[in-house]
N, C-alpha and C. Protein backbone atom coordinates (compact mmCIF):
# COMPACT_ATOMS: atom_id res chain seq x y z
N UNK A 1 142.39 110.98 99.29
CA UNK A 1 142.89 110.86 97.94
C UNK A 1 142.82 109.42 97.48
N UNK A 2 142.42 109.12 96.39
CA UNK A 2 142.48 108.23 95.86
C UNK A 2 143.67 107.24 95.57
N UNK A 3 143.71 105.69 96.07
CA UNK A 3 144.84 105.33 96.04
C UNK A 3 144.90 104.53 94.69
N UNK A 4 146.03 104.24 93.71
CA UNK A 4 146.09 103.09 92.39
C UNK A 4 145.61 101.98 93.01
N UNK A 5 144.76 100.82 92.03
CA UNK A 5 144.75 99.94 93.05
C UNK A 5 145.68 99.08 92.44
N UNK A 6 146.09 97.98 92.91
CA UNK A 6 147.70 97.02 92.81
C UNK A 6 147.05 95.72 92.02
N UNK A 7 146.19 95.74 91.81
CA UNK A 7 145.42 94.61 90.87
C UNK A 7 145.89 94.08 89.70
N UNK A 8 147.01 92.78 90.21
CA UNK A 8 147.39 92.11 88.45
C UNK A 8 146.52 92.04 87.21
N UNK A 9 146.89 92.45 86.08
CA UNK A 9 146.01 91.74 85.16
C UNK A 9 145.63 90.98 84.99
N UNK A 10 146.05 89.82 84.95
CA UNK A 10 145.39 88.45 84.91
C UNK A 10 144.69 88.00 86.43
N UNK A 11 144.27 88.61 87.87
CA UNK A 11 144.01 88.60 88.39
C UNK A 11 142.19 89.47 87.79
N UNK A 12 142.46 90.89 87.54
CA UNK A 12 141.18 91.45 87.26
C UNK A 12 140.85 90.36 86.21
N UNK A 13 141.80 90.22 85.13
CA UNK A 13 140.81 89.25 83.99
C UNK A 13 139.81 87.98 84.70
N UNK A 14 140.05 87.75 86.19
CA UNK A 14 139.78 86.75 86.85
C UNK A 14 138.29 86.87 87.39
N UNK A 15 138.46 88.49 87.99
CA UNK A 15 137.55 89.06 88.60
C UNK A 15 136.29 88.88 87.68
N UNK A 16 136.60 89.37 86.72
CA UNK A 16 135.78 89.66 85.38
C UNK A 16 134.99 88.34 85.17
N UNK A 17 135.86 87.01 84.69
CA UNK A 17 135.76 85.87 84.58
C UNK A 17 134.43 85.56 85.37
N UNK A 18 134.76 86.12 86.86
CA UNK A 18 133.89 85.46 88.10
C UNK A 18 132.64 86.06 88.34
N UNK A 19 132.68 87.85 87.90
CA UNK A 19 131.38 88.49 87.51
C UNK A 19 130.28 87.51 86.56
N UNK A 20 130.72 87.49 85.64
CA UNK A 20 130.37 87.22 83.79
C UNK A 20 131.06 86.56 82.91
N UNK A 21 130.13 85.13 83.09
CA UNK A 21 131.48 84.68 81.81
C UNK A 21 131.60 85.49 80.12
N UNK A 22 130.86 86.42 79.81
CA UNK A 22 130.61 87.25 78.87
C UNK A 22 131.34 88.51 78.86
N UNK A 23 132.38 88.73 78.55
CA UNK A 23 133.63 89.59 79.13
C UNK A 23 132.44 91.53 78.95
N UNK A 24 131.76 91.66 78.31
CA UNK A 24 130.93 92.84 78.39
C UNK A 24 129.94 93.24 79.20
N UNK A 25 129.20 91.90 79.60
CA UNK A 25 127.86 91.90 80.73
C UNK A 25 129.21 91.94 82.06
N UNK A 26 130.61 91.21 81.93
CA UNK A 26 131.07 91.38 83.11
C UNK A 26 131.83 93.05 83.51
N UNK A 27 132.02 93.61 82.22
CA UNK A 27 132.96 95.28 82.47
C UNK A 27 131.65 95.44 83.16
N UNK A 28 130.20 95.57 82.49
CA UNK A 28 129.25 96.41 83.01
C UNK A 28 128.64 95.96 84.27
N UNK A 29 129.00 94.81 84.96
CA UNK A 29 128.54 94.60 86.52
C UNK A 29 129.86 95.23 86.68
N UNK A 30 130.97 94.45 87.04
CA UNK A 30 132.17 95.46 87.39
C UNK A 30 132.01 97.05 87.80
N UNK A 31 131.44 97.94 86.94
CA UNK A 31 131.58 99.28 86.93
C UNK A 31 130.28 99.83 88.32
N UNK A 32 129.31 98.79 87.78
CA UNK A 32 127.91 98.78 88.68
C UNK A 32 128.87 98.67 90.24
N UNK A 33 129.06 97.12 89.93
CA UNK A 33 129.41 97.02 91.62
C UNK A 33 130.55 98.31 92.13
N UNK A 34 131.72 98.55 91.37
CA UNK A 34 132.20 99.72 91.81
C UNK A 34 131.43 101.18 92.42
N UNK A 35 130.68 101.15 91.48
CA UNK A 35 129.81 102.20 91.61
C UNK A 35 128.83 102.11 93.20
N UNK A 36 128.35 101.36 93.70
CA UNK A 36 127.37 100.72 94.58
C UNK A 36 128.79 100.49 95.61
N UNK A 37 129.71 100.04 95.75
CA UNK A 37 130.94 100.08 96.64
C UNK A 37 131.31 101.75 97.29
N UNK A 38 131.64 102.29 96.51
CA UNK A 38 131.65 103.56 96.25
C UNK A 38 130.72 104.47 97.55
N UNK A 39 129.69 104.22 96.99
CA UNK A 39 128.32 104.88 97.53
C UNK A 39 127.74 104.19 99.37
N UNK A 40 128.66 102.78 99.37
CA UNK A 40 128.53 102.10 100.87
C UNK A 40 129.71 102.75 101.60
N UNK A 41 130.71 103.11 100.94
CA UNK A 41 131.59 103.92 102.08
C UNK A 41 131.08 105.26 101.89
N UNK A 42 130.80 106.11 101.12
CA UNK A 42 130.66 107.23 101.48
C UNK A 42 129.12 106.79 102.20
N UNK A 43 128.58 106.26 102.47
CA UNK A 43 127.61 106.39 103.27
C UNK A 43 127.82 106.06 104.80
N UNK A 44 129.09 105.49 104.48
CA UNK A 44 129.05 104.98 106.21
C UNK A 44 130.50 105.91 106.74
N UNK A 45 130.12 107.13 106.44
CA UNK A 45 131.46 108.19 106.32
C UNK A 45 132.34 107.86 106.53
N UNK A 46 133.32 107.42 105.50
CA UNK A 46 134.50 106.99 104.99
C UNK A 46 135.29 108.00 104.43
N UNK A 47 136.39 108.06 105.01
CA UNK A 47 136.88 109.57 104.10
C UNK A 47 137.21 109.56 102.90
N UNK A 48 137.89 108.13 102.73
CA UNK A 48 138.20 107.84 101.07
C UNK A 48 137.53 106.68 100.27
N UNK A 49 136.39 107.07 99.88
CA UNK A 49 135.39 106.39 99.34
C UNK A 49 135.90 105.34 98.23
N UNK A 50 136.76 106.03 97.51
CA UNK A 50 137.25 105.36 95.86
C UNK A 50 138.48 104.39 96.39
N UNK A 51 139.50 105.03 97.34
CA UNK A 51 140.41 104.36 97.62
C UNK A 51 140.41 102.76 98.46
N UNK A 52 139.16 103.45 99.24
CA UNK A 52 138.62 101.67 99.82
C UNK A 52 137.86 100.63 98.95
N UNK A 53 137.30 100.95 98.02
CA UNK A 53 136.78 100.56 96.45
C UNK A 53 137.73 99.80 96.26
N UNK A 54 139.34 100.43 95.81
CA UNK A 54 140.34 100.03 95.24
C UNK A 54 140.97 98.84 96.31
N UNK A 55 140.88 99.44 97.15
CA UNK A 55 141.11 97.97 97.97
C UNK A 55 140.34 97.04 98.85
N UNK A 56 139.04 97.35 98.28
CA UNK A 56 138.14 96.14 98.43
C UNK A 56 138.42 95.32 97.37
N UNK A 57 138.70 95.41 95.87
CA UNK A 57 139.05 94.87 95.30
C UNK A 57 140.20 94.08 94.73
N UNK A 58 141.07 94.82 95.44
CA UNK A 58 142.52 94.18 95.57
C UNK A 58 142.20 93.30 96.81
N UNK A 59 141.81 93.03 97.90
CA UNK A 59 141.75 91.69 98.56
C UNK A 59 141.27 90.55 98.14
N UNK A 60 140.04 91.20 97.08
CA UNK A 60 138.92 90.17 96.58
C UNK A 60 140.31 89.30 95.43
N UNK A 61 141.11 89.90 94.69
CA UNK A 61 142.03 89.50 93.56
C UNK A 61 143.17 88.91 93.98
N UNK A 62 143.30 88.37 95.52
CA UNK A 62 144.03 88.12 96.21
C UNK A 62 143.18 86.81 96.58
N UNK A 63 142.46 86.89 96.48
CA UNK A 63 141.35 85.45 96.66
C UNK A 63 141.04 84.83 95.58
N UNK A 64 140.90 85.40 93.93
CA UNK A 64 140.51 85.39 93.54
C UNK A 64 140.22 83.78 92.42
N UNK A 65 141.25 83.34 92.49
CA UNK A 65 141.20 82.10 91.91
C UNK A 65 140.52 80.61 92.92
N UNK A 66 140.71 81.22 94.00
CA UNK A 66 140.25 80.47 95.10
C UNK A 66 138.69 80.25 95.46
N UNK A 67 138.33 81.49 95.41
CA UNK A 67 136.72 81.92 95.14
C UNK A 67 135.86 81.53 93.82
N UNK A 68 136.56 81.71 92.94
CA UNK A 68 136.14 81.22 91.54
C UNK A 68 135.66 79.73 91.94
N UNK A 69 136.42 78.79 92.46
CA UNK A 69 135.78 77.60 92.68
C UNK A 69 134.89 77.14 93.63
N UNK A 70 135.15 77.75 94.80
CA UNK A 70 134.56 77.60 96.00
C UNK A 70 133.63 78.53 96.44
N UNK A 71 133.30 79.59 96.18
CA UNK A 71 132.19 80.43 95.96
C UNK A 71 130.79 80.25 95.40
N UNK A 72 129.68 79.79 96.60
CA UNK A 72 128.66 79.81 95.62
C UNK A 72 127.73 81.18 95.76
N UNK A 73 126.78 81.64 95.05
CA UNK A 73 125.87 82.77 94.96
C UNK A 73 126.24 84.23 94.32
N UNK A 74 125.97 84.67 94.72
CA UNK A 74 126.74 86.14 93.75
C UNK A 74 127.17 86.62 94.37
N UNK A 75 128.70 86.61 93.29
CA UNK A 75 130.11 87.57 93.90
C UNK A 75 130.07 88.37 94.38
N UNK A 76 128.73 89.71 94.20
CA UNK A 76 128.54 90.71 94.51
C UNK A 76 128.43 90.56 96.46
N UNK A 77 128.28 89.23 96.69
CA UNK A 77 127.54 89.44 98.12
C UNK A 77 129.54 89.69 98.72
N UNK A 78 130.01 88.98 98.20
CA UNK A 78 131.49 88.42 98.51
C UNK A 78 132.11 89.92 98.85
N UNK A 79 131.96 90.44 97.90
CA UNK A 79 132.69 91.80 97.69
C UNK A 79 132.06 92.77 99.14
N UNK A 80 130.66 92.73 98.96
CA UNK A 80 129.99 93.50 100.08
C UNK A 80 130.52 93.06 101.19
N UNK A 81 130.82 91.79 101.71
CA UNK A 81 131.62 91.69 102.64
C UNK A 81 132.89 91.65 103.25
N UNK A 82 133.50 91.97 102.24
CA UNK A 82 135.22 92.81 102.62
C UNK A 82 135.07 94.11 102.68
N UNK A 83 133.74 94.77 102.41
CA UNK A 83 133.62 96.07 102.05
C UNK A 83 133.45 96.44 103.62
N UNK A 84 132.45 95.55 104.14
CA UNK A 84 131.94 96.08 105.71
C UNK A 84 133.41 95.49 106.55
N UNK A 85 134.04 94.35 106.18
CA UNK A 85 135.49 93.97 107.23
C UNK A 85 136.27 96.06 107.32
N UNK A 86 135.89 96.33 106.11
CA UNK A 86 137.07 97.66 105.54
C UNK A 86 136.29 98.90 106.56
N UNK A 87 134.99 98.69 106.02
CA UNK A 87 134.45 99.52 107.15
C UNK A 87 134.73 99.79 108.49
N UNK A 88 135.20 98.69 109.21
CA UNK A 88 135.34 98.43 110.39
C UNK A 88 136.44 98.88 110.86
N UNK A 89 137.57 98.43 110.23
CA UNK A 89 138.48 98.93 110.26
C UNK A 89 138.89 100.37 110.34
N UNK A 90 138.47 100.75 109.19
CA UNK A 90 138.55 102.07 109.02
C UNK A 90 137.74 102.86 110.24
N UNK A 91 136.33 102.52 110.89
CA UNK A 91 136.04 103.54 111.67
C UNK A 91 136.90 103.02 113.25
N UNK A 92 137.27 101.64 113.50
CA UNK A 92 138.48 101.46 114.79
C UNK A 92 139.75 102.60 114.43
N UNK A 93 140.18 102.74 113.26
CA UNK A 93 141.25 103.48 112.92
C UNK A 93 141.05 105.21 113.49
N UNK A 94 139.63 105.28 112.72
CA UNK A 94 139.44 106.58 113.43
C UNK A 94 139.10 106.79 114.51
N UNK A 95 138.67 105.81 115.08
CA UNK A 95 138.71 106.41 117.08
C UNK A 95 139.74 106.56 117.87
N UNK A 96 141.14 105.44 117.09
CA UNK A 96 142.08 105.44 117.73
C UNK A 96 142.81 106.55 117.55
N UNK A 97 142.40 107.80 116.31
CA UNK A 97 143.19 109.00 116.14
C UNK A 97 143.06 109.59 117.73
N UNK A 98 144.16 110.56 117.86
CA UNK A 98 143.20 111.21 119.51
C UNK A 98 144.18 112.73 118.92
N UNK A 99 143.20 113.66 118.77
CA UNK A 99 143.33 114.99 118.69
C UNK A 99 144.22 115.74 119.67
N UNK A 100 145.25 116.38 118.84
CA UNK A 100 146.04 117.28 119.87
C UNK A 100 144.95 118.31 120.38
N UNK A 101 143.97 118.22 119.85
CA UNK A 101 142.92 119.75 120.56
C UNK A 101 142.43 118.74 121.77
N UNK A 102 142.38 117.89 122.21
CA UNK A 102 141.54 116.94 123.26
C UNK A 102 142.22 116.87 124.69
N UNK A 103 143.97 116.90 123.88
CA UNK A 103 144.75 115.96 125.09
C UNK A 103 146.05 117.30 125.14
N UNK A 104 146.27 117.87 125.95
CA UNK A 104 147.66 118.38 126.55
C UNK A 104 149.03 117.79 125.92
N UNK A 105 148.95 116.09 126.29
CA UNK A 105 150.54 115.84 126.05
C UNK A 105 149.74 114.60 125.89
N UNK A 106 150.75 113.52 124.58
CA UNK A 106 150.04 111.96 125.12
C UNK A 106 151.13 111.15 126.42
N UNK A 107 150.10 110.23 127.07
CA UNK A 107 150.37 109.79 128.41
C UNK A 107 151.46 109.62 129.04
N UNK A 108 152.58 109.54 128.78
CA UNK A 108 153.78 109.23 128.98
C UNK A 108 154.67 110.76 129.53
N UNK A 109 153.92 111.36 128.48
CA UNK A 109 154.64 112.99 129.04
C UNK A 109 154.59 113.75 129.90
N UNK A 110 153.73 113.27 130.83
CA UNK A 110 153.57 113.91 131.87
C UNK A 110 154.86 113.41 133.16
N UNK A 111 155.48 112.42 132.80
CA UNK A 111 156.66 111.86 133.84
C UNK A 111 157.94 111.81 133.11
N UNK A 112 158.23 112.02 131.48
CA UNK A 112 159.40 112.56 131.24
C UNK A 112 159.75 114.56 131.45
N UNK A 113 159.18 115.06 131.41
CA UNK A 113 158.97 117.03 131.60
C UNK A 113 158.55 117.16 132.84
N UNK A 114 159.29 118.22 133.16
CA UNK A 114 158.82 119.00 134.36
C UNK A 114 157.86 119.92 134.30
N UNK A 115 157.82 121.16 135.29
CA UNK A 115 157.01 122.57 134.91
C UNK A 115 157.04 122.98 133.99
N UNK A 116 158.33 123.01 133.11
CA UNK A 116 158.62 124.05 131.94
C UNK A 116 157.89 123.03 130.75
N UNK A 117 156.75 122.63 131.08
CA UNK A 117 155.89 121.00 130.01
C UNK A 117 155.54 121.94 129.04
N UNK A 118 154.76 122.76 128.99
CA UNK A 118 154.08 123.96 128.35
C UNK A 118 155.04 124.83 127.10
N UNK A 119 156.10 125.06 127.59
CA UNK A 119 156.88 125.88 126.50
C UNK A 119 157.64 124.48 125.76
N UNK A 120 158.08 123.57 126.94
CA UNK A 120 158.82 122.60 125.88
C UNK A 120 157.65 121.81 124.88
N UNK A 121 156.23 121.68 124.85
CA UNK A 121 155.22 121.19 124.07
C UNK A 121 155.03 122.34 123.15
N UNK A 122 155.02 122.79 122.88
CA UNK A 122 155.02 124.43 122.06
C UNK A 122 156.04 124.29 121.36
N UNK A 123 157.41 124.38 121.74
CA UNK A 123 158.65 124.17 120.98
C UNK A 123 158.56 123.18 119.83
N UNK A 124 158.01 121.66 120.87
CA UNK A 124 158.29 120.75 119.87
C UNK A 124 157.39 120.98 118.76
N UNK A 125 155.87 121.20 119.07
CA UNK A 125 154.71 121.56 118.11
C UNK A 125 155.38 122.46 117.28
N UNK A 126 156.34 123.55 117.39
CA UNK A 126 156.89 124.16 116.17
C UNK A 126 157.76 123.62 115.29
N UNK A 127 158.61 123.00 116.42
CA UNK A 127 159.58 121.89 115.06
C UNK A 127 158.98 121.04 114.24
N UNK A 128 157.99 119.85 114.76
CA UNK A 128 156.92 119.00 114.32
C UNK A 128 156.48 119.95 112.57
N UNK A 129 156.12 121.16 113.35
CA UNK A 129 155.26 121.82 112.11
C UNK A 129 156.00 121.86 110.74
N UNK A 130 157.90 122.12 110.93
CA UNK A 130 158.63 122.54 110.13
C UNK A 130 159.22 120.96 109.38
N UNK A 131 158.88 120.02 110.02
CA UNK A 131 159.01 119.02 109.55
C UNK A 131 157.88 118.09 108.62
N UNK A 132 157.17 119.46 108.40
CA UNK A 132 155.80 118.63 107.62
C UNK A 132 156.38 119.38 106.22
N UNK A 133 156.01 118.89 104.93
CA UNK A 133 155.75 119.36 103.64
C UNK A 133 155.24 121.04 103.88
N UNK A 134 155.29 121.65 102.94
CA UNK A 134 154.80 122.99 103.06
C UNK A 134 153.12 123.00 102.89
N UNK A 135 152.98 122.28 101.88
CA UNK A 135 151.70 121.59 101.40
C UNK A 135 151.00 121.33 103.23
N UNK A 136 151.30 120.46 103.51
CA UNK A 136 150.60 120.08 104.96
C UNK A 136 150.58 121.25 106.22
N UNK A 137 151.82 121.88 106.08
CA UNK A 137 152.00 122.58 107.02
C UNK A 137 150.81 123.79 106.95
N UNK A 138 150.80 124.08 105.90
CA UNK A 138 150.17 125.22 105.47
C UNK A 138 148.15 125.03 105.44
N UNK A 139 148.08 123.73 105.00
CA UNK A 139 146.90 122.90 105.35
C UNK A 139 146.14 123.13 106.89
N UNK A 140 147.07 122.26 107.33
CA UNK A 140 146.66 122.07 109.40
C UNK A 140 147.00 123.96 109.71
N UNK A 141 147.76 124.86 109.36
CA UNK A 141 147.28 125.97 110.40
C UNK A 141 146.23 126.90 109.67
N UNK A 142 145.79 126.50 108.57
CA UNK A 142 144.44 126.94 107.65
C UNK A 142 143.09 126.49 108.35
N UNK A 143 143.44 124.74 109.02
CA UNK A 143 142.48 123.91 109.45
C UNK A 143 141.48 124.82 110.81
N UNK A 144 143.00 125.07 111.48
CA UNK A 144 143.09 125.04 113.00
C UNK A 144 142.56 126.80 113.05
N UNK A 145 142.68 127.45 111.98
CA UNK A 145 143.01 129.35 111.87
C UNK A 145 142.01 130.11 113.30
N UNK A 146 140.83 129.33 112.83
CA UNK A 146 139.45 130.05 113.63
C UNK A 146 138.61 129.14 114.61
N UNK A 147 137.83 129.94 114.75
CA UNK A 147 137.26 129.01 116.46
C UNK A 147 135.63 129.08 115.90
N UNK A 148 134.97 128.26 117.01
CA UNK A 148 133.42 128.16 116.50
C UNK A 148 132.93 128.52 115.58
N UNK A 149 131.80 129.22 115.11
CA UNK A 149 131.06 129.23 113.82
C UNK A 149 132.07 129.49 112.98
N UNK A 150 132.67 130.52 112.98
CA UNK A 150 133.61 130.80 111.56
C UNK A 150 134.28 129.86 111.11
N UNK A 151 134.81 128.90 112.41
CA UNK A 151 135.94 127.59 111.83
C UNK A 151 134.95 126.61 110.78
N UNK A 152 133.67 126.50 111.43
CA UNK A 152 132.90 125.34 110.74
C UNK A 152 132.84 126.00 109.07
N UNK A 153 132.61 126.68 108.75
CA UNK A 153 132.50 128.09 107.53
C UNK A 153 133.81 128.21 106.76
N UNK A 154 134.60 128.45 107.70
CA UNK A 154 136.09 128.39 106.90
C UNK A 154 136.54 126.92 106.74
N UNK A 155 136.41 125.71 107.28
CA UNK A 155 136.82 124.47 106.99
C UNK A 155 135.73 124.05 105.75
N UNK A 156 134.53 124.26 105.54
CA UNK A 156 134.20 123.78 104.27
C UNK A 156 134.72 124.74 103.21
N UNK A 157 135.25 125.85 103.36
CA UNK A 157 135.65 127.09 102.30
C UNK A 157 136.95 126.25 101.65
N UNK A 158 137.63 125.70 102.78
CA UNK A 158 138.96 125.06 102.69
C UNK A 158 138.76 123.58 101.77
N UNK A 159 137.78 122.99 102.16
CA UNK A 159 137.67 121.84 101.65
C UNK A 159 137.07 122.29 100.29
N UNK A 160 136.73 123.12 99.74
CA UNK A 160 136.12 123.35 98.09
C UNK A 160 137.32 123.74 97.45
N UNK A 161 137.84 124.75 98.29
CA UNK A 161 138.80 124.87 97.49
C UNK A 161 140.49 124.02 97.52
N UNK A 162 140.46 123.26 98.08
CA UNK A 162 141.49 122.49 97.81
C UNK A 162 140.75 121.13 97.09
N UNK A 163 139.39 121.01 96.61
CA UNK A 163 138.58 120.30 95.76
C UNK A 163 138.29 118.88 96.51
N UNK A 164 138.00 118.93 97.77
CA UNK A 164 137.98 117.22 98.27
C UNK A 164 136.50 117.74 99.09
N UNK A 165 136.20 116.64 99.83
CA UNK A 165 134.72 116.61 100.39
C UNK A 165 135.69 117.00 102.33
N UNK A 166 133.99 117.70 103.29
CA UNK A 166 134.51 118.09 104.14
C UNK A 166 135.18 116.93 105.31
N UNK A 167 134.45 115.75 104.43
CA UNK A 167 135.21 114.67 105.79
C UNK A 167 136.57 113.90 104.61
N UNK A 168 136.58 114.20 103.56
CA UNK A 168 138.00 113.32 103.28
C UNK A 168 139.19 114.73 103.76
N UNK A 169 138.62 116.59 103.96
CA UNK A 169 139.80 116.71 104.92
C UNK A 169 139.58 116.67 106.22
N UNK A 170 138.85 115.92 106.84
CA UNK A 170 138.68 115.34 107.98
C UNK A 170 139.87 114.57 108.54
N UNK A 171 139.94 113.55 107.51
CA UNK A 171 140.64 112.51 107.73
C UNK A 171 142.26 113.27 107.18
N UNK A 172 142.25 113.90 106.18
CA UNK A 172 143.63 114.58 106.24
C UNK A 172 144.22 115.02 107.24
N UNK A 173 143.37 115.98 108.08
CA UNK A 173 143.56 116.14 109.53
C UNK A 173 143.76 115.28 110.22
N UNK A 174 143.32 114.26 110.43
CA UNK A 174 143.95 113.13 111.27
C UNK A 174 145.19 112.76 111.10
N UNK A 175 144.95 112.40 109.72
CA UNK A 175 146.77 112.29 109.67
C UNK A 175 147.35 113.15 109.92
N UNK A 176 147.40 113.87 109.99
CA UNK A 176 148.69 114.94 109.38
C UNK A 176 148.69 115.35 111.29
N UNK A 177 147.72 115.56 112.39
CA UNK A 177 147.99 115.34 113.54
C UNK A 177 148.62 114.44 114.04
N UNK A 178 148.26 113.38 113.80
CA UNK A 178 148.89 111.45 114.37
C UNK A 178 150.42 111.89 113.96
N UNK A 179 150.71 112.04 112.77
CA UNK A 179 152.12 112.32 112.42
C UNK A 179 152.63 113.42 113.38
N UNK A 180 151.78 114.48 113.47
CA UNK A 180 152.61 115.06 114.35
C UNK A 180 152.47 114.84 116.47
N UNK A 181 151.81 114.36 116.55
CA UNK A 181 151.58 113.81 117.92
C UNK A 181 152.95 112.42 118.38
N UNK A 182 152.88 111.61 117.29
CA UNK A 182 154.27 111.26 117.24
C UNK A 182 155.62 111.58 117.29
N UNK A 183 155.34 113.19 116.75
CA UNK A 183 156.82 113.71 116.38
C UNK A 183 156.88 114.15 117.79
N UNK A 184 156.27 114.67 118.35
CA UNK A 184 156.43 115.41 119.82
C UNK A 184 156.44 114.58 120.80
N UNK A 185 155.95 113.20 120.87
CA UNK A 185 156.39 112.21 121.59
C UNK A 185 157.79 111.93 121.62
N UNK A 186 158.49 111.57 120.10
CA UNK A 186 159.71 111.53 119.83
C UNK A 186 160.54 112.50 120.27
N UNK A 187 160.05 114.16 120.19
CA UNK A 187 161.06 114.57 120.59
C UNK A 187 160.66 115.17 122.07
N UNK A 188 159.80 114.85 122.94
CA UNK A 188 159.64 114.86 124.17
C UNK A 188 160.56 113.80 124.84
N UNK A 189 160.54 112.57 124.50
CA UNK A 189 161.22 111.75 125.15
C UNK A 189 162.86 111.89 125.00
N UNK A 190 162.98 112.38 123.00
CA UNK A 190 164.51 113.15 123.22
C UNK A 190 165.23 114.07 124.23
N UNK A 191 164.51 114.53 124.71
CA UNK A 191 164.71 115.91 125.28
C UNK A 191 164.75 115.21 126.81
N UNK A 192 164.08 114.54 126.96
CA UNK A 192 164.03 113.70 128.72
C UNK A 192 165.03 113.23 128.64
N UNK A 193 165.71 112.24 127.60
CA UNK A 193 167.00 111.58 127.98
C UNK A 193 168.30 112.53 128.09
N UNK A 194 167.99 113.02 127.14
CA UNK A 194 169.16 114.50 127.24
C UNK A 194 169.56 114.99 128.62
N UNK A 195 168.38 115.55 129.09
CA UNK A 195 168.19 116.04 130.39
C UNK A 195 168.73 115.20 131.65
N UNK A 196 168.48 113.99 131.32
CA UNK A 196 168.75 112.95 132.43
C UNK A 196 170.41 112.90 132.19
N UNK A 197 170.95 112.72 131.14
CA UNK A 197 172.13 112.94 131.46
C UNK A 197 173.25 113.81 131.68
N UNK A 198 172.50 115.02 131.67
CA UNK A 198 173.02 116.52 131.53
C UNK A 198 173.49 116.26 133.43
């Protein structure tokens, strides 16, 4: 989803400034370079193409009076290169997701639980679930519904009709796992201290 971007006005008036001193030749690079920003994350599969746009440009407006002087060649190169820092980021971010379909329990859980690991990971995965929005909840067991070919079939069915592309709910999925891989950490380790003092 697309995020607002946080860009003062007199900061974009800056941006603009630093495009074009011609406030019209500068809207129309502006829109260009957006446009061409745009099209470098979704190419380097980015789940939120517009939203990293928005804050490629909010770092650049955070520089922006600074660059105006000390900047030589075209801004455009400037921008392209917070674009690839964002890139980077963003795909370290996604390796560090780690799928509840991959891993049993994350690492730690295997020395707070005993035998009964299995029903108490189940439990928590149900509370986790009831602690999501209905919106999400209802999302991830739509995601998860089916197995091989049909899942691949039903996850783009899912992604048209909730109107987003199949990797920005890619990345919905990530989140909305990470959040809950946390919650079951949290309440795995609740449940160990409990126990320990029972």
């Amino acid at each position: 989803m697309r995020r607002t971007s946080e860009i003062p006005s007199e900061s974009f008036d800056h941006i603009l400034a630093w495009l074009n001193p011609d406030r019209d030749k500068a809207a129309a690079l502006y829109l260009d370079l957006r446009r061409s920003l745009v099209k470098i994350f979704a190419w380097n599969r980015c789940g939120d193409p517009e939203g990293l746009t928005d804050e490629t440009f909010d770092r650049v407006a955070r520089q922006v009076d600074y660059l105006i002087n000390t900047f030589e060649g075209n801004p455009n190169l400037f921008f392209y290169g917070v674009a690839r820092n964002l890139i980077k980021e963003h795909q370290k971010k996604a390796k560090s997701y780690i799928s509840i379909d991959d891993v049993d329990v994350p690492a730690e859980a295997p020395q707070l639980i005993d035998d009964e690991d299995d029903d108490m990971r189940e439990e928590c995965l149900r509370d986790c679930l009831k602690e999501l929005t209905r919106d999400k909840r209802d999302l991830i067991l739509a995601y998860y519904a089916k197995e091989k070919q049909p899942k691949i079939e039903d996850r783009a069915r899912l992604a048209q009709q909730i109107g987003v592309s199949i990797e920005t709910l890619r990345v919905r999925m990530c989140r909305i796992r990470a959040s809950l891989e946390e919650c079951i950490v949290r309440r795995l380790k609740h449940r160990a201290r409990r126990n320990a003092t029972d």
